[in-house]
PDB file of N, CA and C in Angstrom:
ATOM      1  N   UNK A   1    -101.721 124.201  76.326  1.00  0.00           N
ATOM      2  CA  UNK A   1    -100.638 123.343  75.929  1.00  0.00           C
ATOM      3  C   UNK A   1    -100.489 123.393  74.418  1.00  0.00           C
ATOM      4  N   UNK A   2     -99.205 123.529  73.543  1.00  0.00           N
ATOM      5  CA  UNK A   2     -99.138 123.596  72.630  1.00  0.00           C
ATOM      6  C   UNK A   2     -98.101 122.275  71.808  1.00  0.00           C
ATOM      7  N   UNK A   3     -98.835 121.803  70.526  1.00  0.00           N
ATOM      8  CA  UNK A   3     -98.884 120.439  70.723  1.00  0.00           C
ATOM      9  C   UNK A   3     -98.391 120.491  69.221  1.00  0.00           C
ATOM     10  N   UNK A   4     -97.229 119.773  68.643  1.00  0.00           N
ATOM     11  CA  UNK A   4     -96.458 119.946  67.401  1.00  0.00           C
ATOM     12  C   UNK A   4     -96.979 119.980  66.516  1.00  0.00           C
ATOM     13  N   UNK A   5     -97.195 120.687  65.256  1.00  0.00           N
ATOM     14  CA  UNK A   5     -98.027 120.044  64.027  1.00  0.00           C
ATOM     15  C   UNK A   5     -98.324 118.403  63.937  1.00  0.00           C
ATOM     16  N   UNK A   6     -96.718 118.067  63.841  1.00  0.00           N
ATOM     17  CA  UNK A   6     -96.296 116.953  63.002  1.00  0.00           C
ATOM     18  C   UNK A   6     -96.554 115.932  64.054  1.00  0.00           C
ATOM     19  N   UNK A   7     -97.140 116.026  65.050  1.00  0.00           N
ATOM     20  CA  UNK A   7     -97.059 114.600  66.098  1.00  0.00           C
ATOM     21  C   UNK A   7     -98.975 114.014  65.592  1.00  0.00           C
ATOM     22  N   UNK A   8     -98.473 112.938  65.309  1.00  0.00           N
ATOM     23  CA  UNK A   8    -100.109 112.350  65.262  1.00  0.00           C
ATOM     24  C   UNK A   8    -100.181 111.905  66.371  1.00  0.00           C
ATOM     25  N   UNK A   9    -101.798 111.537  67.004  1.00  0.00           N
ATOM     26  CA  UNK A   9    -101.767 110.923  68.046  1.00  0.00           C
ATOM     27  C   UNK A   9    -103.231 110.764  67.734  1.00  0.00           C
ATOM     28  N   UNK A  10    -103.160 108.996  67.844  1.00  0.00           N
ATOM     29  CA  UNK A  10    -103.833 107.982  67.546  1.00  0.00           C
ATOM     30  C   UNK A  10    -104.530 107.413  69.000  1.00  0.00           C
ATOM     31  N   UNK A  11    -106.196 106.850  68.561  1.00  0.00           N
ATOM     32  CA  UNK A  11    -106.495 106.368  70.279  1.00  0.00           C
ATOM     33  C   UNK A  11    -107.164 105.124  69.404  1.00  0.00           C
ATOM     34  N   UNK A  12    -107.209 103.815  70.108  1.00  0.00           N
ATOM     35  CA  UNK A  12    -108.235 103.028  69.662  1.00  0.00           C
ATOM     36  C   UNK A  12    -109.133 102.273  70.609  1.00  0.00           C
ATOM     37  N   UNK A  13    -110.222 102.816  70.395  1.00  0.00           N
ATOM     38  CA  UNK A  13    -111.562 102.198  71.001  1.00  0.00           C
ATOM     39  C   UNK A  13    -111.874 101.058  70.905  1.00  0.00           C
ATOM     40  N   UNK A  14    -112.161  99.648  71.679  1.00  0.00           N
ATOM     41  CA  UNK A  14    -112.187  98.519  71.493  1.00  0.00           C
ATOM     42  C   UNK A  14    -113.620  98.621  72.172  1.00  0.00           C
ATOM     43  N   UNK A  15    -114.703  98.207  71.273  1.00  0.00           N
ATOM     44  CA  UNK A  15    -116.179  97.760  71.890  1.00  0.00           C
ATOM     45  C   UNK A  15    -116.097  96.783  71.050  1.00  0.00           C
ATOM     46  N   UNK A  16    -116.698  95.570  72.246  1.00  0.00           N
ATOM     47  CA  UNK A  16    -117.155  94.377  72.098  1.00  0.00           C
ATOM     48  C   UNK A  16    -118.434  94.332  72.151  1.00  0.00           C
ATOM     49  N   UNK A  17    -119.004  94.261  70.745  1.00  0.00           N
ATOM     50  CA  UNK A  17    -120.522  94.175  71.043  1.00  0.00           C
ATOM     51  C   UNK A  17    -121.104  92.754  71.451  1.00  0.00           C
ATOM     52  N   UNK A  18    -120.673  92.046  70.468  1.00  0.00           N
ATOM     53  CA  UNK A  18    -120.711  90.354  70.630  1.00  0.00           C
ATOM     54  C   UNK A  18    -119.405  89.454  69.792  1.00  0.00           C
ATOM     55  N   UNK A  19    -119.990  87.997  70.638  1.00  0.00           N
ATOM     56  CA  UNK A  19    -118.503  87.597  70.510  1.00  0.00           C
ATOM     57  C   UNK A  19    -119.370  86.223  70.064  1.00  0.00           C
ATOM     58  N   UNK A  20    -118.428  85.350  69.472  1.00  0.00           N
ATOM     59  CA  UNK A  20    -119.102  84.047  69.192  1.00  0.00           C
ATOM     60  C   UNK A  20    -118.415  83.166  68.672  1.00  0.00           C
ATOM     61  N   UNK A  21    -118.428  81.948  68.666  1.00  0.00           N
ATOM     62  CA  UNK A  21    -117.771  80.773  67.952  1.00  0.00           C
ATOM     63  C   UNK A  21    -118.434  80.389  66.578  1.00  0.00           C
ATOM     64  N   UNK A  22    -117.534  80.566  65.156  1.00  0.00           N
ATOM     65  CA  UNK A  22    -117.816  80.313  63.869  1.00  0.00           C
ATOM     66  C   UNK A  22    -116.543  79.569  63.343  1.00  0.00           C
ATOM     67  N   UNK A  23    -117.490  79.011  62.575  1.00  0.00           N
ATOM     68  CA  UNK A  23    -116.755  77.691  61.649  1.00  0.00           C
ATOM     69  C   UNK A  23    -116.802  78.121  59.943  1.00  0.00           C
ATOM     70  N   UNK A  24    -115.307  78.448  59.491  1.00  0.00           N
ATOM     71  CA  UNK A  24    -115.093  78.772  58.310  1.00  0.00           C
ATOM     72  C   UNK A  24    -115.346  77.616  57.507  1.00  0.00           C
ATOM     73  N   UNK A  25    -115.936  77.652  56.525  1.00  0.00           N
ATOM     74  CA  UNK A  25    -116.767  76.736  55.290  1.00  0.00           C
ATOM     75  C   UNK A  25    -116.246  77.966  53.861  1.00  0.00           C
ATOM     76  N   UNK A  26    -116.389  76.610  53.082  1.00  0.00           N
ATOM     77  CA  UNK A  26    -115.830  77.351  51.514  1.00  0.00           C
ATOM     78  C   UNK A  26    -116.738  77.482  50.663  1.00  0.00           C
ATOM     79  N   UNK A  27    -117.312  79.190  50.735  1.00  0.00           N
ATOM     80  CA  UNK A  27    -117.697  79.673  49.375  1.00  0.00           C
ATOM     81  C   UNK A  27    -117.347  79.803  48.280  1.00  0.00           C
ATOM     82  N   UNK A  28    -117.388  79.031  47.069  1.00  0.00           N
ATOM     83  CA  UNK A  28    -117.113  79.124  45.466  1.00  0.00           C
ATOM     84  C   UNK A  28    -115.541  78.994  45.794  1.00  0.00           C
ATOM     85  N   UNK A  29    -114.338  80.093  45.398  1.00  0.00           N
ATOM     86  CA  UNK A  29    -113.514  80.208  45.703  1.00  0.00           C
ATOM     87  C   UNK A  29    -112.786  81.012  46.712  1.00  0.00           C
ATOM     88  N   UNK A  30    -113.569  81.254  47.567  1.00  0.00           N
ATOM     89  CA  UNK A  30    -113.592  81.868  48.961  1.00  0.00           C
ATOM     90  C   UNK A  30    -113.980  81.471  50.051  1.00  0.00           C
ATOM     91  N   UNK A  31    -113.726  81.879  51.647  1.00  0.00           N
ATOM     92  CA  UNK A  31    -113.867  81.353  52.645  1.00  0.00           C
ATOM     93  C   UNK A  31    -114.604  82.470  53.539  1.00  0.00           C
ATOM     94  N   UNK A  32    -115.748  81.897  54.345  1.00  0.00           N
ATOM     95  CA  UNK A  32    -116.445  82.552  54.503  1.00  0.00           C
ATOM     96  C   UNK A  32    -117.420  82.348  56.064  1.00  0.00           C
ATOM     97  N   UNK A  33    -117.816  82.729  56.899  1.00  0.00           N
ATOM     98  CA  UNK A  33    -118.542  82.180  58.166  1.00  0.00           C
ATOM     99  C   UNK A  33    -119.856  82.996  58.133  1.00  0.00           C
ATOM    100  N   UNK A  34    -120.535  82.582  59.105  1.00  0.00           N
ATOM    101  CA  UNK A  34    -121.932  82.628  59.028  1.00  0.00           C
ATOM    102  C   UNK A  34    -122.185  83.364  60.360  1.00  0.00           C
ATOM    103  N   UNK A  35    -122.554  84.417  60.352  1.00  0.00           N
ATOM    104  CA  UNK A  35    -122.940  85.279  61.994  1.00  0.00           C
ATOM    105  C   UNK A  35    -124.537  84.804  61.943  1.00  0.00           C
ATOM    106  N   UNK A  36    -124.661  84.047  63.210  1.00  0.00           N
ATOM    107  CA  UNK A  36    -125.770  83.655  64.007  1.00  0.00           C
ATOM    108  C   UNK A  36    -126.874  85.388  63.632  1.00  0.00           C
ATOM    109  N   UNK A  37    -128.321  84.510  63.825  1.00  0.00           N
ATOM    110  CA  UNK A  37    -129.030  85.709  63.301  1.00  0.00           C
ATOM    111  C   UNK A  37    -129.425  86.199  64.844  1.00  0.00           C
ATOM    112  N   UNK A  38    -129.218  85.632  65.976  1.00  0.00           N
ATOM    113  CA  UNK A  38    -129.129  86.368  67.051  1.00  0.00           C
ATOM    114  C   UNK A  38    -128.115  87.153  67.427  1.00  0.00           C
ATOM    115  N   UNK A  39    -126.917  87.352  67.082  1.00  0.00           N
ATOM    116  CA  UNK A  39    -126.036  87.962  66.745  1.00  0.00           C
ATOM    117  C   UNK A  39    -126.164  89.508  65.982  1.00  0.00           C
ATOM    118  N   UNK A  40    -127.065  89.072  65.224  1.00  0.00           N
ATOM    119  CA  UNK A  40    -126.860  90.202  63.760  1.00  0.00           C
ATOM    120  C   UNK A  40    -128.607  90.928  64.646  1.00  0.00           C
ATOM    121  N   UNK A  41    -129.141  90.892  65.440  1.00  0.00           N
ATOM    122  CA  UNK A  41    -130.163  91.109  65.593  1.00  0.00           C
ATOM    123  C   UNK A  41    -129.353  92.199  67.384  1.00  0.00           C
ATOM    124  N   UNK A  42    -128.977  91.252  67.861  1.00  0.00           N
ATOM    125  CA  UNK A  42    -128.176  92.372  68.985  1.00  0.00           C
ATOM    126  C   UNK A  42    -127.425  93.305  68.536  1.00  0.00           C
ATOM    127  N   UNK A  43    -126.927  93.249  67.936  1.00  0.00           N
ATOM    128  CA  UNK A  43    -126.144  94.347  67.534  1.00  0.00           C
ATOM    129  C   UNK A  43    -126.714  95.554  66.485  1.00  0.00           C
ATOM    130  N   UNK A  44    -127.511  94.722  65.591  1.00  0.00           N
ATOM    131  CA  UNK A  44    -128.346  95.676  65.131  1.00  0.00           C
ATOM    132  C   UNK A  44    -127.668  96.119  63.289  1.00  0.00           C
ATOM    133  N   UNK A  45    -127.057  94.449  62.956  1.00  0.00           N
ATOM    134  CA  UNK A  45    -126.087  95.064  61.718  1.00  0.00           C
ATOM    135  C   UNK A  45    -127.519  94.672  60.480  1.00  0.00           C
ATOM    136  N   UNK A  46    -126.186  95.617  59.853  1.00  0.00           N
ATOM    137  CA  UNK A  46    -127.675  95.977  58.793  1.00  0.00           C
ATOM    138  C   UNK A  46    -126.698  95.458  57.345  1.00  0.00           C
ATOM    139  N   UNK A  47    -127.096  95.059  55.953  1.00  0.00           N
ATOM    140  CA  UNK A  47    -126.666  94.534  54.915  1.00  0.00           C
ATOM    141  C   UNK A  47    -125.929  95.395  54.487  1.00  0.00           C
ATOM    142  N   UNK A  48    -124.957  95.481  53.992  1.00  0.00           N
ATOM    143  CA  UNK A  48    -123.182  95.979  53.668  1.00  0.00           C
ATOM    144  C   UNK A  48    -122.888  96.519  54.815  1.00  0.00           C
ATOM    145  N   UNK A  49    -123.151  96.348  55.600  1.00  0.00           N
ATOM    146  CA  UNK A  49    -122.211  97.081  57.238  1.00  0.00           C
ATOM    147  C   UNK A  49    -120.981  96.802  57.055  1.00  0.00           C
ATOM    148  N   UNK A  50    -120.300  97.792  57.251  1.00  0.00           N
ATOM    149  CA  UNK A  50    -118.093  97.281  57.076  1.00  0.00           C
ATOM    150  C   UNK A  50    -118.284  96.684  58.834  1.00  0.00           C
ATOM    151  N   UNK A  51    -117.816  95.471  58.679  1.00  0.00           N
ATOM    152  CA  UNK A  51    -116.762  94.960  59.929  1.00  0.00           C
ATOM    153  C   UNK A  51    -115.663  95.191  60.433  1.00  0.00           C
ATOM    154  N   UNK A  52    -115.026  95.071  61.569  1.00  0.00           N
ATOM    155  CA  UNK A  52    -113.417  94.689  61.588  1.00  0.00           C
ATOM    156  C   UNK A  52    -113.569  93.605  62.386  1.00  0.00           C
ATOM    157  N   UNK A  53    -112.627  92.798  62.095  1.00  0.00           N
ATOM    158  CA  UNK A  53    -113.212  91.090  62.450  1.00  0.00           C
ATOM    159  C   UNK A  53    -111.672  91.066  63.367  1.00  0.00           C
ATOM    160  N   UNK A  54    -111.578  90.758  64.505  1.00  0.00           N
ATOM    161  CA  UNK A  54    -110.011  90.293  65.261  1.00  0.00           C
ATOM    162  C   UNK A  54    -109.950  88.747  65.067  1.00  0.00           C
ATOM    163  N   UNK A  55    -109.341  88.036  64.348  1.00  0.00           N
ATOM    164  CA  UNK A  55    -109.245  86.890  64.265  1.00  0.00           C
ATOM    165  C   UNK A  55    -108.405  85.877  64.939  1.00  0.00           C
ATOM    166  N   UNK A  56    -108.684  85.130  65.648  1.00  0.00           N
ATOM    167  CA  UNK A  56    -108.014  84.125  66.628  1.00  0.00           C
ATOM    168  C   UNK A  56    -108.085  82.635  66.290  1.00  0.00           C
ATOM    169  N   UNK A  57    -107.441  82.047  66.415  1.00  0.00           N
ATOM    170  CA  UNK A  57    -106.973  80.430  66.312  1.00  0.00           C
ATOM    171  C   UNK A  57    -107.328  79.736  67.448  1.00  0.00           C
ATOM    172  N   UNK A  58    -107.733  78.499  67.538  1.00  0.00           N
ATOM    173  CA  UNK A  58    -107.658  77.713  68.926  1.00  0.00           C
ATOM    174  C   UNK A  58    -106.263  77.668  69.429  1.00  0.00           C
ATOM    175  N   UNK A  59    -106.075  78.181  70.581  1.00  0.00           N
ATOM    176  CA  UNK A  59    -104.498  77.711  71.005  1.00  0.00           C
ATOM    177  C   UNK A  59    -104.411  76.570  71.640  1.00  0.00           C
ATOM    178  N   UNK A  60    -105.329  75.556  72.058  1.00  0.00           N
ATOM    179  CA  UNK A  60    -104.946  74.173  72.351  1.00  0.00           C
ATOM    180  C   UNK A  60    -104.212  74.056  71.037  1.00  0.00           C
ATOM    181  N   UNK A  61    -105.413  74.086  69.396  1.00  0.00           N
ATOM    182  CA  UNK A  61    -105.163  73.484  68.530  1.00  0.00           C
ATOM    183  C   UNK A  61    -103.581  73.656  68.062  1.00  0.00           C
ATOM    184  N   UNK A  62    -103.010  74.984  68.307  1.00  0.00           N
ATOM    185  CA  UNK A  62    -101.831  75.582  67.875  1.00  0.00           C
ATOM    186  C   UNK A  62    -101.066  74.830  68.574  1.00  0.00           C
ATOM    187  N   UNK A  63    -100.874  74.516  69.942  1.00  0.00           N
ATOM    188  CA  UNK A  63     -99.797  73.847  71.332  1.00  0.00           C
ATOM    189  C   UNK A  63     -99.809  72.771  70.809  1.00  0.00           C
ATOM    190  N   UNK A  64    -100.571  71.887  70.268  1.00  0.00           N
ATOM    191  CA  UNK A  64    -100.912  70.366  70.126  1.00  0.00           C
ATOM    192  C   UNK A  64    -100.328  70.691  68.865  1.00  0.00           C
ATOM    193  N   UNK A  65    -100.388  71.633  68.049  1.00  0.00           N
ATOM    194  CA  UNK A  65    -100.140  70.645  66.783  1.00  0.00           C
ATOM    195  C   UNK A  65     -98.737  71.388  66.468  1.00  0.00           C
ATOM    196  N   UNK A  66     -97.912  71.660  67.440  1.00  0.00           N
ATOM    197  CA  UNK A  66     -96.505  72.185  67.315  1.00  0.00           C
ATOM    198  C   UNK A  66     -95.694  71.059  67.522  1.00  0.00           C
ATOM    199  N   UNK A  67     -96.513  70.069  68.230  1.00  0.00           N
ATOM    200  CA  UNK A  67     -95.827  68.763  68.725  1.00  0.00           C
ATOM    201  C   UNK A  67     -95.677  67.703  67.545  1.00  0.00           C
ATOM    202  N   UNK A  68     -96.146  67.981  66.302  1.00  0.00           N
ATOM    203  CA  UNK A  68     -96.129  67.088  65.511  1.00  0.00           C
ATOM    204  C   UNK A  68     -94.841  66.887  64.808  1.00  0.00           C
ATOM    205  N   UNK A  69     -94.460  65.399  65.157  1.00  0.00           N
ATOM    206  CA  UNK A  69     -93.231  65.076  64.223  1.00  0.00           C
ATOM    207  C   UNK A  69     -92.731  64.347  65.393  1.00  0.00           C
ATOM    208  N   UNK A  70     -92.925  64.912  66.478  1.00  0.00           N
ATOM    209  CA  UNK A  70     -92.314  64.152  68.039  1.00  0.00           C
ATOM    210  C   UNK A  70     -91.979  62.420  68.030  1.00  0.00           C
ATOM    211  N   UNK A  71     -91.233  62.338  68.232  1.00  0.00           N
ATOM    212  CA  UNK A  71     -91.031  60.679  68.643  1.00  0.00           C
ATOM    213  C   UNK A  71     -90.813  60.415  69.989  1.00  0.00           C
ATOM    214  N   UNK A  72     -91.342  60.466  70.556  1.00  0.00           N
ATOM    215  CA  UNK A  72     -91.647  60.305  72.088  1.00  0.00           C
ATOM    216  C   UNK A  72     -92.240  59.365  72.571  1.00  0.00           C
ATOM    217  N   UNK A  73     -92.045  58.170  73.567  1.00  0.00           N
ATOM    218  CA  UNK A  73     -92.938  57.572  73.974  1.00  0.00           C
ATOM    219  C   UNK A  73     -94.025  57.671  75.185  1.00  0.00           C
ATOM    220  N   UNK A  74     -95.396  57.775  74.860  1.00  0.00           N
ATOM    221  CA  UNK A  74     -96.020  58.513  76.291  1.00  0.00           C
ATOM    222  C   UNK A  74     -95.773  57.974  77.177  1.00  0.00           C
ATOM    223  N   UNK A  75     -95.469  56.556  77.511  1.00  0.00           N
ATOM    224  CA  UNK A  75     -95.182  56.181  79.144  1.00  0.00           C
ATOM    225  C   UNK A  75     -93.472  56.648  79.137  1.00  0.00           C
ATOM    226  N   UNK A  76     -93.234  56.445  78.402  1.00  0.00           N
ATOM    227  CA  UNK A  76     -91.500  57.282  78.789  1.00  0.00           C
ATOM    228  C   UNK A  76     -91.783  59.089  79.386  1.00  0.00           C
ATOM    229  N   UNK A  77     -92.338  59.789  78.669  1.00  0.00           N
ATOM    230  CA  UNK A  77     -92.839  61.108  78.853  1.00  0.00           C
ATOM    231  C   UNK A  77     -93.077  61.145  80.336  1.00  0.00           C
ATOM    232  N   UNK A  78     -94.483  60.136  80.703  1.00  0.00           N
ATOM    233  CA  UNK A  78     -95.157  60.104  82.034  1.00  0.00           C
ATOM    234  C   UNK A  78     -94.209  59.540  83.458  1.00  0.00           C
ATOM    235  N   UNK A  79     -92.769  58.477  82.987  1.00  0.00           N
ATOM    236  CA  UNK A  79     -91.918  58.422  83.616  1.00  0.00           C
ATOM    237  C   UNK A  79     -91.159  59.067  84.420  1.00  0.00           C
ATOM    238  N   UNK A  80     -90.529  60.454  83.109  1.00  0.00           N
ATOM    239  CA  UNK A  80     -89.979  61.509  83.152  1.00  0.00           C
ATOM    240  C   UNK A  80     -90.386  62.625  84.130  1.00  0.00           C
ATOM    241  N   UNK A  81     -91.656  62.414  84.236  1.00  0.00           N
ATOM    242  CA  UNK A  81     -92.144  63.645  84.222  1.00  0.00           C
ATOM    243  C   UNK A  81     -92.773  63.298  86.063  1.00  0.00           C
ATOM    244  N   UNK A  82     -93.176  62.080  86.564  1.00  0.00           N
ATOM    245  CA  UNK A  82     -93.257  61.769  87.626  1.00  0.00           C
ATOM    246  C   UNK A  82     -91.639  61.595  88.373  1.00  0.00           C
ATOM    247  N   UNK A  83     -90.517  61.885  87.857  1.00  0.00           N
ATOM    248  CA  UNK A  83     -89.224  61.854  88.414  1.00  0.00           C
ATOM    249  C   UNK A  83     -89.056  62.926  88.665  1.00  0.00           C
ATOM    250  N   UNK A  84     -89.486  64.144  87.995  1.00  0.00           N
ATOM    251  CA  UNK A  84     -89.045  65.614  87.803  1.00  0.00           C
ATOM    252  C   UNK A  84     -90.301  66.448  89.114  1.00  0.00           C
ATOM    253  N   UNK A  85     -91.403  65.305  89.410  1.00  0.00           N
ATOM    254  CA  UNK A  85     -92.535  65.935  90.596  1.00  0.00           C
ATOM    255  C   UNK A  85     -91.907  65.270  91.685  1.00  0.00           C
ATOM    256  N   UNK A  86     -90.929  64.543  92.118  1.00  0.00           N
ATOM    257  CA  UNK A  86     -90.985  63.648  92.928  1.00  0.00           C
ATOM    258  C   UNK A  86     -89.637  63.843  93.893  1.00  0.00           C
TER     259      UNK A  86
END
């Protein structure tokens, strides 16, 4: 098969070695989290290792706090909303 110069073709490998819940805290003028030393011991990282970090948000926290500004009353809401099951 003969395959164009000019075509790149890109693959990306996704290994999950470990996964974990961290809480960003403020270094000096930077922000910064703390990998569990059971973490850094499974995997086997060693001091300046490059990362690539996929970073995610709580999405309760995101859904809940889209609602802010709402003037709604919750038993009006719960009214509504038992008329619309019923």
């Amino acid at each position: 098969m003969i395959m164009p110069q000019n075509l790149n073709i890109s693959y990306t490998i996704r290994l999950i070695m470990a996964m974990f819940k961290a809480k960003v805290k403020q270094w000096g003028n930077s922000l910064g989290i703390v990998i569990p030393k059971e973490i850094v011991e499974k995997v086997h990282m060693k001091n300046n290792q490059v990362l690539f970090l996929e970073i995610k948000s709580d999405p309760l926290k995101e859904a809940f706090g889209s609602l802010k500004g709402w003037k709604i009353d919750s038993q009006k809401m719960k009214d509504e909303l038992r008329k619309e099951w019923h």
